[in-house]
C-alpha atoms as a PDB file:
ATOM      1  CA  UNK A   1       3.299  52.630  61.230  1.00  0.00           C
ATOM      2  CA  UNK A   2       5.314  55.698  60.265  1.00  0.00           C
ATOM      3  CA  UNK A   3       7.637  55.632  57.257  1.00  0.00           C
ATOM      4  CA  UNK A   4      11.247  56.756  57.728  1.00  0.00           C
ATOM      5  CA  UNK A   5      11.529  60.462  56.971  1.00  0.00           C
ATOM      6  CA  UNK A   6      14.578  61.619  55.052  1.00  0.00           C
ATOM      7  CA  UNK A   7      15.859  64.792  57.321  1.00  0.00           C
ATOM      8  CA  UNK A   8      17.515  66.020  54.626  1.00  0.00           C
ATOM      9  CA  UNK A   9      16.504  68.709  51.949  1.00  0.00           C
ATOM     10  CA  UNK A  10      18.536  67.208  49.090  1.00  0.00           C
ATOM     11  CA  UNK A  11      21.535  64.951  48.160  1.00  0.00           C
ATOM     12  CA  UNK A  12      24.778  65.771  47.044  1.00  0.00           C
ATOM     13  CA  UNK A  13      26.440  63.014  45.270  1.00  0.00           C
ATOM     14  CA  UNK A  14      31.029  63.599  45.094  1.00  0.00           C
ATOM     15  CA  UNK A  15      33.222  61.482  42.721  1.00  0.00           C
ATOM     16  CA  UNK A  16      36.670  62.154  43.209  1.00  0.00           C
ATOM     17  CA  UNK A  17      38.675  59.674  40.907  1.00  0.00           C
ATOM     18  CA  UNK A  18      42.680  60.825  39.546  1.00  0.00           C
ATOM     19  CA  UNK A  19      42.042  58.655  36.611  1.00  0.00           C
ATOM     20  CA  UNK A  20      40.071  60.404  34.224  1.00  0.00           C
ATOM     21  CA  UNK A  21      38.673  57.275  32.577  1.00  0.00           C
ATOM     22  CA  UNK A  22      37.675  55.797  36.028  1.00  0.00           C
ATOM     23  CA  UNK A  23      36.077  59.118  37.027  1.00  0.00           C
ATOM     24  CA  UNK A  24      34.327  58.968  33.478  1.00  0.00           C
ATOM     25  CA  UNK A  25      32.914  55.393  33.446  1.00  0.00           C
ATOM     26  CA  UNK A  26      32.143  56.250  37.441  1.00  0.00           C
ATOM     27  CA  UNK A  27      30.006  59.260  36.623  1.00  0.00           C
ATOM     28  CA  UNK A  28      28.184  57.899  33.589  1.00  0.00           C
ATOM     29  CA  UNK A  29      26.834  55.025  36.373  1.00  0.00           C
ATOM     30  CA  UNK A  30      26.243  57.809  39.095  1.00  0.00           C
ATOM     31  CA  UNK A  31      24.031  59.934  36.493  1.00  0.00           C
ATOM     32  CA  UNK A  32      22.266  57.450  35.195  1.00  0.00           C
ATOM     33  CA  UNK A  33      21.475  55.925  38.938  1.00  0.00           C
ATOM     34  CA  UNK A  34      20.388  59.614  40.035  1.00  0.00           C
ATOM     35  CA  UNK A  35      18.464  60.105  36.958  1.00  0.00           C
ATOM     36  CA  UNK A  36      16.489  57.041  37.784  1.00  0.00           C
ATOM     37  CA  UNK A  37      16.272  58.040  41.514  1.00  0.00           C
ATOM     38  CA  UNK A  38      15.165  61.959  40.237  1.00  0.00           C
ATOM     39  CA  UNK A  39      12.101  60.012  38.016  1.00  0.00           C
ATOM     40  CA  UNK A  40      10.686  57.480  40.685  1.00  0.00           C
ATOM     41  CA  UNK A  41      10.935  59.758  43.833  1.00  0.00           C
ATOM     42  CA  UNK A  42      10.716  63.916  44.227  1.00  0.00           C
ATOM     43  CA  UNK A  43      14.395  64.071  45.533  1.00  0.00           C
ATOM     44  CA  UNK A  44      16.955  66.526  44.669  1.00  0.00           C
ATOM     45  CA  UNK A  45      20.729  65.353  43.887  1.00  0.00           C
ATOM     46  CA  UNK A  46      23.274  67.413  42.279  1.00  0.00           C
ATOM     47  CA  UNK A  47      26.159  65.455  41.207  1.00  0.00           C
ATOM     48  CA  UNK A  48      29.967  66.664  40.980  1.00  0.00           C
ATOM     49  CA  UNK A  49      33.263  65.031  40.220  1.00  0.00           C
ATOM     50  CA  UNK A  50      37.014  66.073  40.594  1.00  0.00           C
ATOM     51  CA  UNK A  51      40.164  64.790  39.394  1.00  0.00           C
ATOM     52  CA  UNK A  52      42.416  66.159  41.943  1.00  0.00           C
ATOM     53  CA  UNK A  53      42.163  66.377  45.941  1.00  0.00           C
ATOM     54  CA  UNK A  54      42.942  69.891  46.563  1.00  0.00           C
ATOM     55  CA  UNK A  55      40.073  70.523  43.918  1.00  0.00           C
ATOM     56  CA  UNK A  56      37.823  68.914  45.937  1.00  0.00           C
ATOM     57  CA  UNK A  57      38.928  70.151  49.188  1.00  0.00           C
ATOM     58  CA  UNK A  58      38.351  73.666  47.895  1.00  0.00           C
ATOM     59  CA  UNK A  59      35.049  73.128  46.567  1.00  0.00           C
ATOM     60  CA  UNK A  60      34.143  71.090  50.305  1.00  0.00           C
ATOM     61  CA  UNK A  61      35.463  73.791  52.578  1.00  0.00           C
ATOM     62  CA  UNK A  62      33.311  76.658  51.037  1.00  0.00           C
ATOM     63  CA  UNK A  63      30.160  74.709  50.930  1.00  0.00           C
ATOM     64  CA  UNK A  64      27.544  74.851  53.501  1.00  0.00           C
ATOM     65  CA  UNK A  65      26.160  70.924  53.997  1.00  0.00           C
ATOM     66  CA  UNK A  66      24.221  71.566  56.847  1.00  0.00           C
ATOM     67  CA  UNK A  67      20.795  70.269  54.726  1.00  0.00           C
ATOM     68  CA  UNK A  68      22.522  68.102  52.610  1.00  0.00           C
ATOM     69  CA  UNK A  69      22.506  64.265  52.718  1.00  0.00           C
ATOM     70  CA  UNK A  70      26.607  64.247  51.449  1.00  0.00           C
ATOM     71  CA  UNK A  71      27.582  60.799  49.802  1.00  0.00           C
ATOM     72  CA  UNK A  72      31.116  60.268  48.275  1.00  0.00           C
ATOM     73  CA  UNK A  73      33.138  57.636  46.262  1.00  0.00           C
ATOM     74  CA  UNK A  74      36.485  58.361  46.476  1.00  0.00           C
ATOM     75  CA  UNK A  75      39.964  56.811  45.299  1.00  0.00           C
ATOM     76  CA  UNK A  76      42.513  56.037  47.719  1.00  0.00           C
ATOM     77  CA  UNK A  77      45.933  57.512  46.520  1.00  0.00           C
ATOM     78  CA  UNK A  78      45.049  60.503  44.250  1.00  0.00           C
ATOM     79  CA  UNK A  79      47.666  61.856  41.903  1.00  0.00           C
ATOM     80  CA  UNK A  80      48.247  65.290  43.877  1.00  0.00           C
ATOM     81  CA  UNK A  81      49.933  62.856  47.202  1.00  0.00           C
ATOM     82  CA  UNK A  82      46.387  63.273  48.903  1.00  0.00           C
ATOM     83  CA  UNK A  83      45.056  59.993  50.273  1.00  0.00           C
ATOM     84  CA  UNK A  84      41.350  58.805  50.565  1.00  0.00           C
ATOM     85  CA  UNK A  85      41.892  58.544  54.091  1.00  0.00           C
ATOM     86  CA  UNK A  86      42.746  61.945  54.573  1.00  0.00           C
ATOM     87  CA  UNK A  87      39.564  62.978  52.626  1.00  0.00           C
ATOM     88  CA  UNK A  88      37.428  61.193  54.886  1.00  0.00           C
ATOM     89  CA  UNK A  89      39.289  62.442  57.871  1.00  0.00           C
ATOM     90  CA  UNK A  90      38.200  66.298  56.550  1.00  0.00           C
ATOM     91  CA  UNK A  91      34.720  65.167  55.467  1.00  0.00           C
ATOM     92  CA  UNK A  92      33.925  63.214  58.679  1.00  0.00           C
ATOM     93  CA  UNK A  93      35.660  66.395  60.793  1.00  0.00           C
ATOM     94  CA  UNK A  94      33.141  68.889  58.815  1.00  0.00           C
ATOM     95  CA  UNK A  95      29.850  66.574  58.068  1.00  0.00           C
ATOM     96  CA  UNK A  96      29.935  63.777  61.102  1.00  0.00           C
ATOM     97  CA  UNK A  97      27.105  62.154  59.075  1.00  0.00           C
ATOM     98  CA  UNK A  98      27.907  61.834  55.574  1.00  0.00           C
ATOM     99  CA  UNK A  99      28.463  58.479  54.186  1.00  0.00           C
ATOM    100  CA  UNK A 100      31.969  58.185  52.403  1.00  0.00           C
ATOM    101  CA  UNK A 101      33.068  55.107  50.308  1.00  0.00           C
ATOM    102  CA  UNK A 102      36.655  54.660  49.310  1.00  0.00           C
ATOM    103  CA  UNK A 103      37.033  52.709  46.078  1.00  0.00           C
ATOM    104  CA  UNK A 104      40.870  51.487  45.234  1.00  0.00           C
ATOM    105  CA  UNK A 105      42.992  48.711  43.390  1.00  0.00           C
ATOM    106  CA  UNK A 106      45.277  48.726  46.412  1.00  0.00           C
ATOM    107  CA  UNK A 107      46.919  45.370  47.435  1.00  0.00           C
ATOM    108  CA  UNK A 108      47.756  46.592  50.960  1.00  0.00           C
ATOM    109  CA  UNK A 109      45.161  44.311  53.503  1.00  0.00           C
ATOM    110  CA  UNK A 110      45.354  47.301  55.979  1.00  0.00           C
ATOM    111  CA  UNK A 111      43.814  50.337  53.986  1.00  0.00           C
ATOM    112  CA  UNK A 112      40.270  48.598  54.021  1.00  0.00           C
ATOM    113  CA  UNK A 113      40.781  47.956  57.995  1.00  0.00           C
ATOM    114  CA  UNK A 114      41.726  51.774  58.046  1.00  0.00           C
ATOM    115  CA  UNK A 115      39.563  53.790  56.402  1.00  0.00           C
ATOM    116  CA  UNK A 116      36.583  51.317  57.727  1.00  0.00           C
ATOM    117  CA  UNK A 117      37.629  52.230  61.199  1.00  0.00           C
ATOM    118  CA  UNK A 118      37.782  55.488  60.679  1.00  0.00           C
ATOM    119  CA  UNK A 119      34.263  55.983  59.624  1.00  0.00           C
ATOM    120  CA  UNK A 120      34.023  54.729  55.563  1.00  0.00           C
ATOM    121  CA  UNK A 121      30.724  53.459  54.750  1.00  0.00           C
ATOM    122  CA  UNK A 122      32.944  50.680  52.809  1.00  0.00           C
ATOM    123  CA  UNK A 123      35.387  49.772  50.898  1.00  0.00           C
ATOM    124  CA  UNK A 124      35.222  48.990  47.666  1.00  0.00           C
ATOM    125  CA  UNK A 125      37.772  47.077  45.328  1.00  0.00           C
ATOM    126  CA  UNK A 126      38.347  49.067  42.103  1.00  0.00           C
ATOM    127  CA  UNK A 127      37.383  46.209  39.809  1.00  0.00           C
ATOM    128  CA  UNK A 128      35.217  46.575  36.485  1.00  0.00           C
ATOM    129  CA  UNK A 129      31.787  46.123  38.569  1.00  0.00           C
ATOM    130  CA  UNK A 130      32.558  48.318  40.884  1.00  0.00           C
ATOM    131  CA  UNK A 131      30.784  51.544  39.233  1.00  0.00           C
ATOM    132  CA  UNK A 132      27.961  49.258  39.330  1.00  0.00           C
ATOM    133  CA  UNK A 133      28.283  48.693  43.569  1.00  0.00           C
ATOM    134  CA  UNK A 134      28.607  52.745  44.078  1.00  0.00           C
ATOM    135  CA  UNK A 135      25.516  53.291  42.141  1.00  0.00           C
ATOM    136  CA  UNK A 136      24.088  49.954  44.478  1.00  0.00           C
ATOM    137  CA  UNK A 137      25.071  52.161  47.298  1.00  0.00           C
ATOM    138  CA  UNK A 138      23.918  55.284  45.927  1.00  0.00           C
ATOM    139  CA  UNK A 139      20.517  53.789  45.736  1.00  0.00           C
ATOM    140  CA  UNK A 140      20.459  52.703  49.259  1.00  0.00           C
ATOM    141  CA  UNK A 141      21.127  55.632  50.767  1.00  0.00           C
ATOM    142  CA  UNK A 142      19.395  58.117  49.021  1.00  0.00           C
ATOM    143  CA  UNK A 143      15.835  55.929  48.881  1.00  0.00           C
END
C-alpha cells in the first residue's frame, strides 16, 4: 500500500468576490478551514482575496504556479464586466491543473452547464451555506 503523495510544494488558496461582505464572510471560512488544515497536517497555504478581476488577473499573470496546488472560489459577474468564466478560461490556459469553483446567485440554468464544461471543479449556488461548501472543498483537495 502506498499513500497518495501530494506533488505539490504548497497551496495557494484565491477568493475573488465583488461584494465586499461576501468576500469577507468567504475569507473568515477559508482562514479558519486553512488554519485547521496548517495544525493537523505540515502543509503550506497562503491565502489571498480580491475584489476586482483585473486585480486578480494582475496578481495571476506575474506569479509563477509551477509548485503550487492553485484552488479558487470565484463569483460569476464581477463588478469590473469580467465574468467567472473568463477567469477560469485564463487560469485553466496558464495552470491546466488547478481546481477552480465558481460560486454565484445567478438564475440563468446555462452558466453552471458552462463553466462545468469548461473545466470548473463546480458550481456553487451563492446561498448562506455556501462559505461553508468552499471550505468543504477546500478540505478535500488540499488533504
Amino acid at each position: 500500500f502506498s499513500p497518495k503523495r501530494n506533488k505539490y510544494q504548497s497551496v495557494e488558496q484565491i477568493v475573488l468576490e465583488d461584494n465586499h461582505l461576501s468576500n469577507m464572510v468567504m475569507s473568515k471560512v477559508l482562514v479558519s478551514t486553512i488554519n485547521t488544515i496548517q495544525k493537523a497536517k505540515n502543509i503550506s497555504i497562503e491565502f489571498s482575496c480580491f475584489h476586482l478581476g483585473r486585480d486578480f488577473l494582475n496578481y495571476f499573470k506575474n506569479k509563477d504556479f509551477t509548485d503550487v496546488k492553485l484552488i479558487v472560489f470565484s463569483d460569476f459577474f464581477l463588478e469590473d464586466k469580467m465574468t467567472g468564466g473568463e477567469i477560469l478560461r485564463i487560469i485553466k490556459k496558464k495552470k491546466a491543473d488547478s481546481t477552480v469553483v465558481i460560486v454565484s446567485d445567478t438564475e440563468n440554468p446555462q452558466i453552471p452547464v458552462d463553466v462545468i464544461n469548461m473545466g470548473a471543479c463546480c458550481f456553487i449556488p451563492k446561498s448562506i451555506t455556501s462559505p461553508i461548501f468552499c471550505a468543504e472543498l477546500l478540505f478535500q483537495n488540499v488533504i
